[in-house]
C-alpha atoms as a PDB file:
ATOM      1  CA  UNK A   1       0.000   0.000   0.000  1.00  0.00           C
ATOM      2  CA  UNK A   2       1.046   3.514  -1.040  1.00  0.00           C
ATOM      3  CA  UNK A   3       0.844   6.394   1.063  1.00  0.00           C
ATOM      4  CA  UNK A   4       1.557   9.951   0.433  1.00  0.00           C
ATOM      5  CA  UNK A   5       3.255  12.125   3.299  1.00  0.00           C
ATOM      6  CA  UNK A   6       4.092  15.902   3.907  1.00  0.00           C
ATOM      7  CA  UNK A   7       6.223  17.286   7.082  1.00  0.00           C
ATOM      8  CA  UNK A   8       8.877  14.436   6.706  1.00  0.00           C
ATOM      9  CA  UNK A   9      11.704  16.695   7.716  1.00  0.00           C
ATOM     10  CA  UNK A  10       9.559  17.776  10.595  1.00  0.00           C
ATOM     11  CA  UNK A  11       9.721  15.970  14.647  1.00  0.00           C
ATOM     12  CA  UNK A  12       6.303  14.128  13.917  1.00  0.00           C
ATOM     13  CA  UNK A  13       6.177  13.778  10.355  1.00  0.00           C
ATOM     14  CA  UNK A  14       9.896  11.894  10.365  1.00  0.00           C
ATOM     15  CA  UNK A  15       9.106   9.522  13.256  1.00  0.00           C
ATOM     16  CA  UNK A  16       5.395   8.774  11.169  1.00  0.00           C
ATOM     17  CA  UNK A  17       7.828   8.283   8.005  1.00  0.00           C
ATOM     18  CA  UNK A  18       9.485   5.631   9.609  1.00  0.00           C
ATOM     19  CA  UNK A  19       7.122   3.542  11.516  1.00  0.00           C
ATOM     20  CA  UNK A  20       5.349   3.501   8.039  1.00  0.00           C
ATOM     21  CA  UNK A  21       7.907   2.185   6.303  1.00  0.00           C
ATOM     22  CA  UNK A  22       8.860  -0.185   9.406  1.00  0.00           C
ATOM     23  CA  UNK A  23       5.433  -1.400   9.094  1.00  0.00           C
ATOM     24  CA  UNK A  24       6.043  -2.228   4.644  1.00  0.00           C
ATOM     25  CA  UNK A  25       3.750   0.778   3.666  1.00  0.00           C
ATOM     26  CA  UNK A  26       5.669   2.577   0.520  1.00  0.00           C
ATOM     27  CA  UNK A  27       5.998   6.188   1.721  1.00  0.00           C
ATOM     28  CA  UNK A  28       6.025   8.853  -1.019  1.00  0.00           C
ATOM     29  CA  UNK A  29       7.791  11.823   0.859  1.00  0.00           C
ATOM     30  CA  UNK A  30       7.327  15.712  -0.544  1.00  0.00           C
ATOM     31  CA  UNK A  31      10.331  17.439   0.845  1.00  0.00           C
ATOM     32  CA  UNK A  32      11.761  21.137  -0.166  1.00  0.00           C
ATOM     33  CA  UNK A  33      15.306  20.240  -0.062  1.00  0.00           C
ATOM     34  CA  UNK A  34      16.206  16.483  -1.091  1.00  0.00           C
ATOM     35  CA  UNK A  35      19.873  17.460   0.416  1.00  0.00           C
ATOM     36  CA  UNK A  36      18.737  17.853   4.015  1.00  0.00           C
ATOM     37  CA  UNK A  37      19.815  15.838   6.527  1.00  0.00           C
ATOM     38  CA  UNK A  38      16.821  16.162   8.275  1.00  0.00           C
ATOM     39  CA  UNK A  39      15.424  13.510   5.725  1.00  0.00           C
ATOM     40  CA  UNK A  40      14.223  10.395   6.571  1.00  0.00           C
ATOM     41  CA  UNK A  41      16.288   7.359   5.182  1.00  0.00           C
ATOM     42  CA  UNK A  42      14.759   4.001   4.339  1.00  0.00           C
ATOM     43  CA  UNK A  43      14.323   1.431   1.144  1.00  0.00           C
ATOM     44  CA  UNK A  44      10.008   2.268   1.974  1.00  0.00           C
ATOM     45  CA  UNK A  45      10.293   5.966   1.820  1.00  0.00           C
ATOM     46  CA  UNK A  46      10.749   7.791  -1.687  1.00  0.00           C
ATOM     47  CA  UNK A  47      10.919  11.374  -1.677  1.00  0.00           C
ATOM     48  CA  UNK A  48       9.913  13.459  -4.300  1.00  0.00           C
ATOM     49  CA  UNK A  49      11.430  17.160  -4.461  1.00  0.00           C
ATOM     50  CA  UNK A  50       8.315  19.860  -4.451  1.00  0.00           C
ATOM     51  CA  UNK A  51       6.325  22.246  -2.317  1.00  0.00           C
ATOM     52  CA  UNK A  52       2.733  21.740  -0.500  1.00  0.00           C
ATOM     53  CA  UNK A  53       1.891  25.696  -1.844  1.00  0.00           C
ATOM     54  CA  UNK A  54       2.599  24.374  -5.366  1.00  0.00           C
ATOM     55  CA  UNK A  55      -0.720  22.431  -6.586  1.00  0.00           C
ATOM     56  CA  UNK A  56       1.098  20.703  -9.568  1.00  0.00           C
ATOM     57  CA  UNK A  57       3.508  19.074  -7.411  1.00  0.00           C
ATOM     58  CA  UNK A  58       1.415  17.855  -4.853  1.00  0.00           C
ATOM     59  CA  UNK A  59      -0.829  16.681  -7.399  1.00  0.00           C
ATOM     60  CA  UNK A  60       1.438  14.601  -9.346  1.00  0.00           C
ATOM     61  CA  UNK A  61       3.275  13.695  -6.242  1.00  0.00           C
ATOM     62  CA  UNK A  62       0.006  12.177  -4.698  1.00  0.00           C
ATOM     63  CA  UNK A  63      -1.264   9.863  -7.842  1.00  0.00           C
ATOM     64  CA  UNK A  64      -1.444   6.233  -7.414  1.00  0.00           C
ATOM     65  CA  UNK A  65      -1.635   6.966  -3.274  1.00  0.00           C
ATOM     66  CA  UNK A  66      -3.969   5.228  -1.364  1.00  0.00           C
ATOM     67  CA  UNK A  67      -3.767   7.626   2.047  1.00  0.00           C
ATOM     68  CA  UNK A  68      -2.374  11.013   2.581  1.00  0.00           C
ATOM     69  CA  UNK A  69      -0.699  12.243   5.893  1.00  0.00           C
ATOM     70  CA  UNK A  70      -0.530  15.661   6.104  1.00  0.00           C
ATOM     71  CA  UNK A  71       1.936  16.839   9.012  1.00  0.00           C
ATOM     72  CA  UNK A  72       3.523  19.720   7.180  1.00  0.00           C
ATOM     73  CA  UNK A  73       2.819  23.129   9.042  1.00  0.00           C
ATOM     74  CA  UNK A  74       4.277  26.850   9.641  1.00  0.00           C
ATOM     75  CA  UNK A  75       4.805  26.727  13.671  1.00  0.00           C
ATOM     76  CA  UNK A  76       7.366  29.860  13.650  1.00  0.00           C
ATOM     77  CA  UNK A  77       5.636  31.607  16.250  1.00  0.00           C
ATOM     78  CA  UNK A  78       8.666  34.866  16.042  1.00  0.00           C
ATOM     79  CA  UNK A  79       7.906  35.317  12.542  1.00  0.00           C
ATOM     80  CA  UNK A  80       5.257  38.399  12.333  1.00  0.00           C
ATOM     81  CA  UNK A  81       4.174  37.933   8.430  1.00  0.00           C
ATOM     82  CA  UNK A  82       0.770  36.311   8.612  1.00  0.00           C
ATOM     83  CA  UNK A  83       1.466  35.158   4.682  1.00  0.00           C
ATOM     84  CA  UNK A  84       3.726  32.732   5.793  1.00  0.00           C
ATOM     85  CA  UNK A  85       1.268  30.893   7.837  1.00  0.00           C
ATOM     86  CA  UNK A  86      -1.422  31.130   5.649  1.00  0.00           C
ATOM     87  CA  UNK A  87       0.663  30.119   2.833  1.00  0.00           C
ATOM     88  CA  UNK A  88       1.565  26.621   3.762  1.00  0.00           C
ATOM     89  CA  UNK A  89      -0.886  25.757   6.693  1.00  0.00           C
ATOM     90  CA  UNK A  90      -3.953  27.602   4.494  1.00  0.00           C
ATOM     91  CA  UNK A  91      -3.344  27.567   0.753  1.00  0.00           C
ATOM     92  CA  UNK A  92      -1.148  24.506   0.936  1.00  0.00           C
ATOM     93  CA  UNK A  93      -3.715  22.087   2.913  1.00  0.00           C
ATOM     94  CA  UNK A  94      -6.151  23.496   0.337  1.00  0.00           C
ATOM     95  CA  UNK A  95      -3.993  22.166  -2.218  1.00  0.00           C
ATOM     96  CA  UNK A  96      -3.250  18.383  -0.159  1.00  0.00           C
ATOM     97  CA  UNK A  97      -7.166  18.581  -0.039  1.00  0.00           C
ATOM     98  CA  UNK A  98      -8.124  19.349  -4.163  1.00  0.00           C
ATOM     99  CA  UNK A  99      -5.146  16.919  -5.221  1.00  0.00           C
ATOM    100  CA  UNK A 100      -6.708  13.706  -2.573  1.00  0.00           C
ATOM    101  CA  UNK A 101     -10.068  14.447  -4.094  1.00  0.00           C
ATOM    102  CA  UNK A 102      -9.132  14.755  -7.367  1.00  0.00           C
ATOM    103  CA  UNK A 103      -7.475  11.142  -6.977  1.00  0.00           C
ATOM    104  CA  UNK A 104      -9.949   9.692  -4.968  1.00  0.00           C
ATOM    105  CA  UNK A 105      -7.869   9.278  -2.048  1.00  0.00           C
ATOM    106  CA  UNK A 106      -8.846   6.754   0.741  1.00  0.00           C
ATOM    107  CA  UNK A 107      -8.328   8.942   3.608  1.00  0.00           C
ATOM    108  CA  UNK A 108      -6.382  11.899   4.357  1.00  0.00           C
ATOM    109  CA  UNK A 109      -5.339  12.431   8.225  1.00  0.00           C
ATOM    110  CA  UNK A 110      -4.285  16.010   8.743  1.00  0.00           C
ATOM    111  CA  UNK A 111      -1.847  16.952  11.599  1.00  0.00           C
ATOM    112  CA  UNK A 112      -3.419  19.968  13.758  1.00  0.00           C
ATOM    113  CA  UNK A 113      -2.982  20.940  17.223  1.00  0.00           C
ATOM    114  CA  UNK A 114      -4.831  21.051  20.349  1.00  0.00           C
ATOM    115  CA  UNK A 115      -4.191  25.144  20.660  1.00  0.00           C
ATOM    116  CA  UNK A 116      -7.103  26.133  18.176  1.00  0.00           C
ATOM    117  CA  UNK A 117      -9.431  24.908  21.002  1.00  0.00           C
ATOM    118  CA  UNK A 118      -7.834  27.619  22.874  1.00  0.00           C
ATOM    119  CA  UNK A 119      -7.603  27.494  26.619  1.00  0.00           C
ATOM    120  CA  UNK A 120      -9.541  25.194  28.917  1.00  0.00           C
ATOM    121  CA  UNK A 121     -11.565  26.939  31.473  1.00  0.00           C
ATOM    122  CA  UNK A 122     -10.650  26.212  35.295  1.00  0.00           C
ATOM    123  CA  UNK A 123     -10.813  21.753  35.796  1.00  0.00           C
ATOM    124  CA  UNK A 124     -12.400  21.234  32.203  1.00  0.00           C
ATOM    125  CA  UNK A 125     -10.223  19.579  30.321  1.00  0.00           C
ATOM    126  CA  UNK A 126     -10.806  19.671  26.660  1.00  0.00           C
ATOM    127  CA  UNK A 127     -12.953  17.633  24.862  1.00  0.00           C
ATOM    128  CA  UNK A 128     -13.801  17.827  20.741  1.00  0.00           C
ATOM    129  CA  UNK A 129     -17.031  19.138  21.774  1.00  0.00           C
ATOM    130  CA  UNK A 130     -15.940  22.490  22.825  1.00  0.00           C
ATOM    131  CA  UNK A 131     -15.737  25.631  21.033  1.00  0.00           C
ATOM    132  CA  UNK A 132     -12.948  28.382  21.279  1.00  0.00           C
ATOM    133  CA  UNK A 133     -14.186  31.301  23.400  1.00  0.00           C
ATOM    134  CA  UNK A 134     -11.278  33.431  23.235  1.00  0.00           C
ATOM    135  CA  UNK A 135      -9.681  35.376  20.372  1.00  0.00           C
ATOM    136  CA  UNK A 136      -6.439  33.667  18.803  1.00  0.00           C
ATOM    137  CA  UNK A 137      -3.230  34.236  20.545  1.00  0.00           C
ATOM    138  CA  UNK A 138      -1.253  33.875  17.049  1.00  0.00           C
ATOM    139  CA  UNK A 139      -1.146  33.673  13.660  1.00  0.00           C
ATOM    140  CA  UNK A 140      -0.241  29.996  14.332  1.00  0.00           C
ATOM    141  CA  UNK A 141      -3.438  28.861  15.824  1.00  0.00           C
ATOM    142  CA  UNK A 142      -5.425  31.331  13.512  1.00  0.00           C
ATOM    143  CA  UNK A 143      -4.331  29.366  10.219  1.00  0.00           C
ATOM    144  CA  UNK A 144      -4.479  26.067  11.925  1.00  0.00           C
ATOM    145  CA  UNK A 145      -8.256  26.970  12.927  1.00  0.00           C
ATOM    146  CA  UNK A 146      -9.059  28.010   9.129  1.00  0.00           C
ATOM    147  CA  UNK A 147      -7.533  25.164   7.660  1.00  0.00           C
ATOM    148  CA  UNK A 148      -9.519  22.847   9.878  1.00  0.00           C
ATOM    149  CA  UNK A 149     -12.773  24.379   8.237  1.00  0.00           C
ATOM    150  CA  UNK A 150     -11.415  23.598   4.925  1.00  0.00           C
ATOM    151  CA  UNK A 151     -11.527  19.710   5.976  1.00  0.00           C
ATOM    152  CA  UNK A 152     -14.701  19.655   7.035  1.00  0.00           C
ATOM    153  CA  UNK A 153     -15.721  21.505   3.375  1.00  0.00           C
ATOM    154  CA  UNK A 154     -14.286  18.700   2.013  1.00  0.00           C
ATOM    155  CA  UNK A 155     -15.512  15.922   4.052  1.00  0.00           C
ATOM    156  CA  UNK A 156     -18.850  17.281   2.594  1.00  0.00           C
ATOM    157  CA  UNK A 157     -17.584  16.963  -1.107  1.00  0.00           C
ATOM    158  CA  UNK A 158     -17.104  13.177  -0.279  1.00  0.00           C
ATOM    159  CA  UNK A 159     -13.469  12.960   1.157  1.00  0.00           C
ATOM    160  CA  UNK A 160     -12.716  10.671   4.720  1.00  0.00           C
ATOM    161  CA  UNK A 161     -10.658  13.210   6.698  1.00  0.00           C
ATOM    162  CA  UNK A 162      -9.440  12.883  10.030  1.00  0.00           C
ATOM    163  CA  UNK A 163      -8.314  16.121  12.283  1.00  0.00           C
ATOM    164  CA  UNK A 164      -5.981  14.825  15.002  1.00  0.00           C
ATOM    165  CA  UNK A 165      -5.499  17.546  17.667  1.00  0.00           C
ATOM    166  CA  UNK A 166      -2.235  16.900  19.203  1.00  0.00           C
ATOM    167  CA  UNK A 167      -1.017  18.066  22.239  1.00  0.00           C
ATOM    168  CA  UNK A 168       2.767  19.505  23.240  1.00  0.00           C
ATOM    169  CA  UNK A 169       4.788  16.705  21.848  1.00  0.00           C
ATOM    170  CA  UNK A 170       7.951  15.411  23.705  1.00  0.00           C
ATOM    171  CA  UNK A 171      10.275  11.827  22.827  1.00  0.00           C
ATOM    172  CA  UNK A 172      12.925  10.769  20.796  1.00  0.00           C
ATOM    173  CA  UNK A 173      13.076  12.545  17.553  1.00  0.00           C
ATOM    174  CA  UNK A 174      14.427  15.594  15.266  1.00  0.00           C
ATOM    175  CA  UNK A 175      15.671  18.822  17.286  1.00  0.00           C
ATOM    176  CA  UNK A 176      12.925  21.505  15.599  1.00  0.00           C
ATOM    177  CA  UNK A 177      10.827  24.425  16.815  1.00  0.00           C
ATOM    178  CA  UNK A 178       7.779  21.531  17.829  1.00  0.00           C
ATOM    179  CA  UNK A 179      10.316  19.658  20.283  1.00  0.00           C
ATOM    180  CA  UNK A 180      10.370  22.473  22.787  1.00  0.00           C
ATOM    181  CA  UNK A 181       9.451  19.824  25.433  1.00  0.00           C
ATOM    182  CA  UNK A 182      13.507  17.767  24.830  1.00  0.00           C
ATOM    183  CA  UNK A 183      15.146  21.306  25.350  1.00  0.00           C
ATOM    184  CA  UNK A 184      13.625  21.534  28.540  1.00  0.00           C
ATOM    185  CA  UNK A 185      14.588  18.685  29.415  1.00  0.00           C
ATOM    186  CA  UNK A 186      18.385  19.035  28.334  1.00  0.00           C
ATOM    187  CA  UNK A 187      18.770  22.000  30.104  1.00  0.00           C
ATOM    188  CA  UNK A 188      17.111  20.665  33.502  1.00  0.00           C
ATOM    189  CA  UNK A 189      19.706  17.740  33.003  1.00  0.00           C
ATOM    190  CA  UNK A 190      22.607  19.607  32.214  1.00  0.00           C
ATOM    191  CA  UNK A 191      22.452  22.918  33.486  1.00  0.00           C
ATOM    192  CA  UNK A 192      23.070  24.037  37.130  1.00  0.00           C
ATOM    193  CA  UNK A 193      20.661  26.655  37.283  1.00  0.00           C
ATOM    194  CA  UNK A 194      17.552  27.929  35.274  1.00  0.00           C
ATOM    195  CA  UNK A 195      15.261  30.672  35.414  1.00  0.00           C
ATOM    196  CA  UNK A 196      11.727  29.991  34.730  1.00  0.00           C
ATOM    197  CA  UNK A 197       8.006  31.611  35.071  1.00  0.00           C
ATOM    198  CA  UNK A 198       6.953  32.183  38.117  1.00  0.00           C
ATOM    199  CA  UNK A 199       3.136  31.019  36.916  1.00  0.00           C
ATOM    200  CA  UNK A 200       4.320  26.707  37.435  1.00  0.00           C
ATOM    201  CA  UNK A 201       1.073  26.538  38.862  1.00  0.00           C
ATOM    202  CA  UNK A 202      -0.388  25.874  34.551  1.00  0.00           C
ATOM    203  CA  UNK A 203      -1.881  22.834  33.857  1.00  0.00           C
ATOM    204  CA  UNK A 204      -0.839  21.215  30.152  1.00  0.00           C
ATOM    205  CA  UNK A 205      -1.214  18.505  28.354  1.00  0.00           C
ATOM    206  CA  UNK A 206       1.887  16.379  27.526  1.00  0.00           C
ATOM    207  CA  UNK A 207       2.055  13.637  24.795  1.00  0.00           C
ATOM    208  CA  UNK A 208       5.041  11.288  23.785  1.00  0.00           C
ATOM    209  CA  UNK A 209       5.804  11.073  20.331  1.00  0.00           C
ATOM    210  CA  UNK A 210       5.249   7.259  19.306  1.00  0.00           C
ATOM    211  CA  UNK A 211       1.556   7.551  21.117  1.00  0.00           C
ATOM    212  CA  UNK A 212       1.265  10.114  18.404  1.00  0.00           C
ATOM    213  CA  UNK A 213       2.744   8.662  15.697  1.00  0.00           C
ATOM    214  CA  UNK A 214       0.634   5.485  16.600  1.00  0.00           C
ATOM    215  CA  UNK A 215      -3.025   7.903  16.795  1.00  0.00           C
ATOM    216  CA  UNK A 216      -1.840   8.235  13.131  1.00  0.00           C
ATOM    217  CA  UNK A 217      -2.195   4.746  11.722  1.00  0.00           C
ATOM    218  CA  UNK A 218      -4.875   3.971  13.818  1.00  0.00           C
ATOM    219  CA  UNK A 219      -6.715   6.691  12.238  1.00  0.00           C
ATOM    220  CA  UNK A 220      -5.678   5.680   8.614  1.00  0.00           C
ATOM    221  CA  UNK A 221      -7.073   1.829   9.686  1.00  0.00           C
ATOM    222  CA  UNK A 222     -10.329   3.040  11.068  1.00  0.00           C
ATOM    223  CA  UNK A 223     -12.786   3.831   7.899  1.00  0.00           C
ATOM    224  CA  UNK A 224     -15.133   5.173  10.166  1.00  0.00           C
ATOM    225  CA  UNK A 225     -12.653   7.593  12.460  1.00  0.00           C
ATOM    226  CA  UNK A 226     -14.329  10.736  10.221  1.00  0.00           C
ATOM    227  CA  UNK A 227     -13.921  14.185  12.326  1.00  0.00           C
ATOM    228  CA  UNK A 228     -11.657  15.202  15.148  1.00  0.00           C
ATOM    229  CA  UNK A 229      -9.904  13.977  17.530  1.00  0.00           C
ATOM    230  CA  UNK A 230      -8.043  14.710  20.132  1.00  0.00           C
ATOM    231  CA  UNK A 231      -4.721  13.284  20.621  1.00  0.00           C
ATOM    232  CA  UNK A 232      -3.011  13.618  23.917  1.00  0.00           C
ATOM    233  CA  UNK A 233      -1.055  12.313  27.300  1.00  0.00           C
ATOM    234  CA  UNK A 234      -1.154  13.233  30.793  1.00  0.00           C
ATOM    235  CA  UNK A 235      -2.063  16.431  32.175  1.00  0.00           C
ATOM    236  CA  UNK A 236       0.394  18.082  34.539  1.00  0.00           C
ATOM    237  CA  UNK A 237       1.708  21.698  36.272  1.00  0.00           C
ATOM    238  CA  UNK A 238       5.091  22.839  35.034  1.00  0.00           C
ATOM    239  CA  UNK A 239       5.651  22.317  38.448  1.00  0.00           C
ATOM    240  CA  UNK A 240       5.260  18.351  38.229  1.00  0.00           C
ATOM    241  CA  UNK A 241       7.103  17.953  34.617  1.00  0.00           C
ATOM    242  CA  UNK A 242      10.220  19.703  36.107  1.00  0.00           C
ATOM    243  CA  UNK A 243      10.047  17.857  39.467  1.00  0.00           C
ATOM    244  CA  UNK A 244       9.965  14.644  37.336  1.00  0.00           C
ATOM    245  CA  UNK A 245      12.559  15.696  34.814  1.00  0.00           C
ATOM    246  CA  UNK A 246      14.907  16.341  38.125  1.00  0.00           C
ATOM    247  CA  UNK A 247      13.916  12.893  39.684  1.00  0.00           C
ATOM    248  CA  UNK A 248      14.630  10.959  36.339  1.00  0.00           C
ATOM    249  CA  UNK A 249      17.991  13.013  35.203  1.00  0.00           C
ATOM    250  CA  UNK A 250      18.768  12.907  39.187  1.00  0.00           C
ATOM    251  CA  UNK A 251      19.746  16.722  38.280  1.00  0.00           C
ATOM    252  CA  UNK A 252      20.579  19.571  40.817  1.00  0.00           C
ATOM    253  CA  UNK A 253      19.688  22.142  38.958  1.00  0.00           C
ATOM    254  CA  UNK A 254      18.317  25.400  40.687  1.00  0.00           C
ATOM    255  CA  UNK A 255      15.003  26.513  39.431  1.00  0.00           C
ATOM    256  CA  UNK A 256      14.252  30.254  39.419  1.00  0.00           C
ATOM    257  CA  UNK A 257      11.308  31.319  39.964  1.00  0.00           C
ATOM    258  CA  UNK A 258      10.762  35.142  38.474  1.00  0.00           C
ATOM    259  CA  UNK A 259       7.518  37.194  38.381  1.00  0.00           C
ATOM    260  CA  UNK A 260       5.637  36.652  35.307  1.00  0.00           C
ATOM    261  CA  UNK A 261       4.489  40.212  34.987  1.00  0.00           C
ATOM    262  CA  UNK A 262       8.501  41.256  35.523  1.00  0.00           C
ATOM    263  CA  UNK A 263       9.519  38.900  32.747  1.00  0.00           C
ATOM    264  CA  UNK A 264       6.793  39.910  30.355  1.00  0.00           C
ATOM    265  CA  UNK A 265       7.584  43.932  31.022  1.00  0.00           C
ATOM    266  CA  UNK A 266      11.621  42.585  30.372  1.00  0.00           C
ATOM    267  CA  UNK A 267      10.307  40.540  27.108  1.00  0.00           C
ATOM    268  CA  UNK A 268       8.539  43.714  25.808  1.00  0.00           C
ATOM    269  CA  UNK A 269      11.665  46.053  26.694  1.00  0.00           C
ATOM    270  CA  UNK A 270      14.241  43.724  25.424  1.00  0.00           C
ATOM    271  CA  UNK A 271      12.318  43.187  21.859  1.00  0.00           C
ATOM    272  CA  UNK A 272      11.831  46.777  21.405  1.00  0.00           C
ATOM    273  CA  UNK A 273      15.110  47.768  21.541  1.00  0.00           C
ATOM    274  CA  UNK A 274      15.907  44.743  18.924  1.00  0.00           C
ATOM    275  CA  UNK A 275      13.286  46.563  16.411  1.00  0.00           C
ATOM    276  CA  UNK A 276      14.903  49.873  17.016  1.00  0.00           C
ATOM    277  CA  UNK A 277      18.227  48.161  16.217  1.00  0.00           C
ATOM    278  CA  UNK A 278      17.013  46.367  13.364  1.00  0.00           C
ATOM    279  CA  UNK A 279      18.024  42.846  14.994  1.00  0.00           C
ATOM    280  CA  UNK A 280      14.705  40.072  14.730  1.00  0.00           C
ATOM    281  CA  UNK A 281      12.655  39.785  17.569  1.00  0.00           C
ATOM    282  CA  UNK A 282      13.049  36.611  20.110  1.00  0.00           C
ATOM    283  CA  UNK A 283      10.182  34.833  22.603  1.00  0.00           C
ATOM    284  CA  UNK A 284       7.982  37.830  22.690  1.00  0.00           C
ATOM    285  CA  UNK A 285       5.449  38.597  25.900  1.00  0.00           C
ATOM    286  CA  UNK A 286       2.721  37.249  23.942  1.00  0.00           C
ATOM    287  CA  UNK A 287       4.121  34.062  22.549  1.00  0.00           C
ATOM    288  CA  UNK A 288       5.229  33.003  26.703  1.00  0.00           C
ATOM    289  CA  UNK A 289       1.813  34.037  27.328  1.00  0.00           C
ATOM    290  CA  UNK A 290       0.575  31.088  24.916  1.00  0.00           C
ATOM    291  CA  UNK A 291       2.947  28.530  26.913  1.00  0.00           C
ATOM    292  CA  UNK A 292       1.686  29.651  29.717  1.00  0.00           C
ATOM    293  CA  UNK A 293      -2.463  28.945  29.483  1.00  0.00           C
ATOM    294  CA  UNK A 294      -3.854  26.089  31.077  1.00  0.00           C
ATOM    295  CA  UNK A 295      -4.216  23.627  28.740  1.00  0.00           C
ATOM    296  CA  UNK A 296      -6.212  20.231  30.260  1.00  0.00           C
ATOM    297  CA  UNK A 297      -7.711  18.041  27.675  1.00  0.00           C
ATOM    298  CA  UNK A 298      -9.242  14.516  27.451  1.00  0.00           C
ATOM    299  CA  UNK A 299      -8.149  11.654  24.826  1.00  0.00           C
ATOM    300  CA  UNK A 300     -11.224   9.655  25.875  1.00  0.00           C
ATOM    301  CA  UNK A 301     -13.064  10.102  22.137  1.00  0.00           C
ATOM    302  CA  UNK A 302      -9.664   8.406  20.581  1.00  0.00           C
ATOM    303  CA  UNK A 303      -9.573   6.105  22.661  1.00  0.00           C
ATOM    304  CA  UNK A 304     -12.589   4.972  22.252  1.00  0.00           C
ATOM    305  CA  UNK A 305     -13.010   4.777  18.397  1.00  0.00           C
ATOM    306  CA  UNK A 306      -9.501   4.425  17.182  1.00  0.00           C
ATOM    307  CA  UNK A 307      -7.900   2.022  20.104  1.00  0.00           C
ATOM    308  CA  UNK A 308      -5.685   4.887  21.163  1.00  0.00           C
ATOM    309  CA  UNK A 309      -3.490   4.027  24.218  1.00  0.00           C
ATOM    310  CA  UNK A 310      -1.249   6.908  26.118  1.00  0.00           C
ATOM    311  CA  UNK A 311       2.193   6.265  27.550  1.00  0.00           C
ATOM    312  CA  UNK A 312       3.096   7.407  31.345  1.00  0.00           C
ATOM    313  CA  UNK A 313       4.218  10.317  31.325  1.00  0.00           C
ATOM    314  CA  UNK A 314       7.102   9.132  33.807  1.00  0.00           C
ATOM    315  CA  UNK A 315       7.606   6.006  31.201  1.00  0.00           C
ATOM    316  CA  UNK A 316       7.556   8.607  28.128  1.00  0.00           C
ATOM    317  CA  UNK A 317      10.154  10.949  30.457  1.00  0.00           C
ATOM    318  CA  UNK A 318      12.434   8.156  30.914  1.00  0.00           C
ATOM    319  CA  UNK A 319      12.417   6.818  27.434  1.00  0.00           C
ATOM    320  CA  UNK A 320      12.878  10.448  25.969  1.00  0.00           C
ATOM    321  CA  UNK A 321      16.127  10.886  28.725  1.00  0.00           C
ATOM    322  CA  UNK A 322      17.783   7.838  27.629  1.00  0.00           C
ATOM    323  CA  UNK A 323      17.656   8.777  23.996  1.00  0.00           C
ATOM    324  CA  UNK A 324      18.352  12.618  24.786  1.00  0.00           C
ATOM    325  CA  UNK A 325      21.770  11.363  26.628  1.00  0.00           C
ATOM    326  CA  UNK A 326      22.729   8.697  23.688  1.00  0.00           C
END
């Protein structure tokens, strides 16, 4: 069986690449650069060289498939140019979505994220049910939101989609932007002292990658998993991840705590006087103030339908240490 993949020089679209090919599918890859090293490497996985924003080569890339996994997105949350988002996690799904109807693809499973839901109000955690009741906190979630409604216009021109709302990733896998989760972790293991938010009272939702990867081909099996779908771990304080992350490393690292408001005033100074000097902005008060929203949610739905089964997170810590220090 043939399936077509985007996002394979991304940290879940490479591990997905691979367990695919692992498990004999023949992966058709579109990458940008063929040359990167970030490529996955297997005698399953072809890549093809082309661009999700261009139609024709997604649509010739995409022929003879029988699924389509769509993991490619725009997650640069420093970059201010809403046309980059929109570009590729907009105009470019719109394109993985024409080309798979077009071909009369079986199923295509599109990789979104549990932030459009937005934050979860006081012990609710999330469910698929509930509607965002805040305004967007980035261009990020804004485009991810959109793109979501173009699935569901599709799913009523006859294609299966599945949405699969993932939650902040951590395990073994490619150092990008979406592994924020394994730099934490380095740091806690190797550094003696770290300064962090004072607000480690936030409750998130943590989910290790293979659980992930896994909520992936269980969707593509399932014929009737139409819709969304959460996909998700444990929920725990900042508080709890870094007292774990200490336990495991056996680290005696410092922890900082400094006033939120401080740091945001700081954040807003410092980035100011980069504009002024014409240097690019870095983690701006509004991007911490996205990490730092309680974020609870419930996997129950996947479970349910698709056989979806969540890792520890002290299990999914431990396995993602061991690989971090290899």
């Amino acid at each position: 069986m043939k399936v077509f993949l985007t996002g394979a020089t991304g940290y879940v679209g490479h591990q997905l690449a691979i367990k695919l090919a692992n498990e004999n599918y023949k992966v058709i890859a579109l990458v940008r650069d063929l040359n990167s090293e970030k490529v996955p490497n297997h005698h399953n996985i072809k890549t093809i060289k082309g661009n999700i924003c261009d139609y024709y080569s997604v649509e010739t890339a995409i022929k003879d498939c029988d699924y389509v996994f769509h993991t490619a997105a725009y997650t640069n949350l420093k970059c201010k140019k809403l046309d980059n988002f929109y570009n590729t996690n907009v105009l470019g799904t719109e394109n993985i979505l024409k080309a798979s109807l077009f071909h009369n693809i079986k199923k295509v499973i599109y990789t979104s994220t549990l932030a459009v839901y937005g934050p979860s109000f006081e012990s609710t955690s999330i469910a698929e049910s509930q509607p965002r009741l805040v305004s967007y906190s980035n261009d990020y979630e804004l485009t991810k939101s959109i793109s979501e409604e173009l699935v569901f216009e599709y799913i009523k021109k006859g294609l299966p989609c599945t949405v699969l709302n993932v939650s902040r990733v951590y395990g073994p896998g490619l150092k990008t932007f979406s592994s924020g989760v394994n730099t934490l972790i380095s740091k806690i293991a190797k550094n003696d002292f770290l300064m962090v938010p004072s607000k480690l009272h936030i409750n998130t939702n943590y989910v290790f990658i293979e659980d992930v990867v896994n909520a992936h081909v269980l969707a593509m099996k399932n014929e009737n998993s139409i819709g969304k779908y959460i996909v998700g771990g444990e929920n725990v304080t900042y508080e709890t991840l870094f007292k774990t992350i200490k336990r495991i490393t056996k680290s005696k690292i410092k922890i900082v705590k400094i006033n939120y408001s401080f740091l945001r005033l700081g954040l807003s100074f410092i980035n100011s006087t980069k504009k002024l000097i014409g240097l690019p902005s870095g983690i701006t008060a509004k991007i911490l103030d996205s990490l730092f929203v309680n974020r609870l949610a419930t996997s129950q739905k996947a479970e349910k339908d698709l056989g979806y089964q969540i890792t520890p997170l002290n299990l999914g810590l431990e396995v993602t240490i061991k690989h971090l220090k290899s």
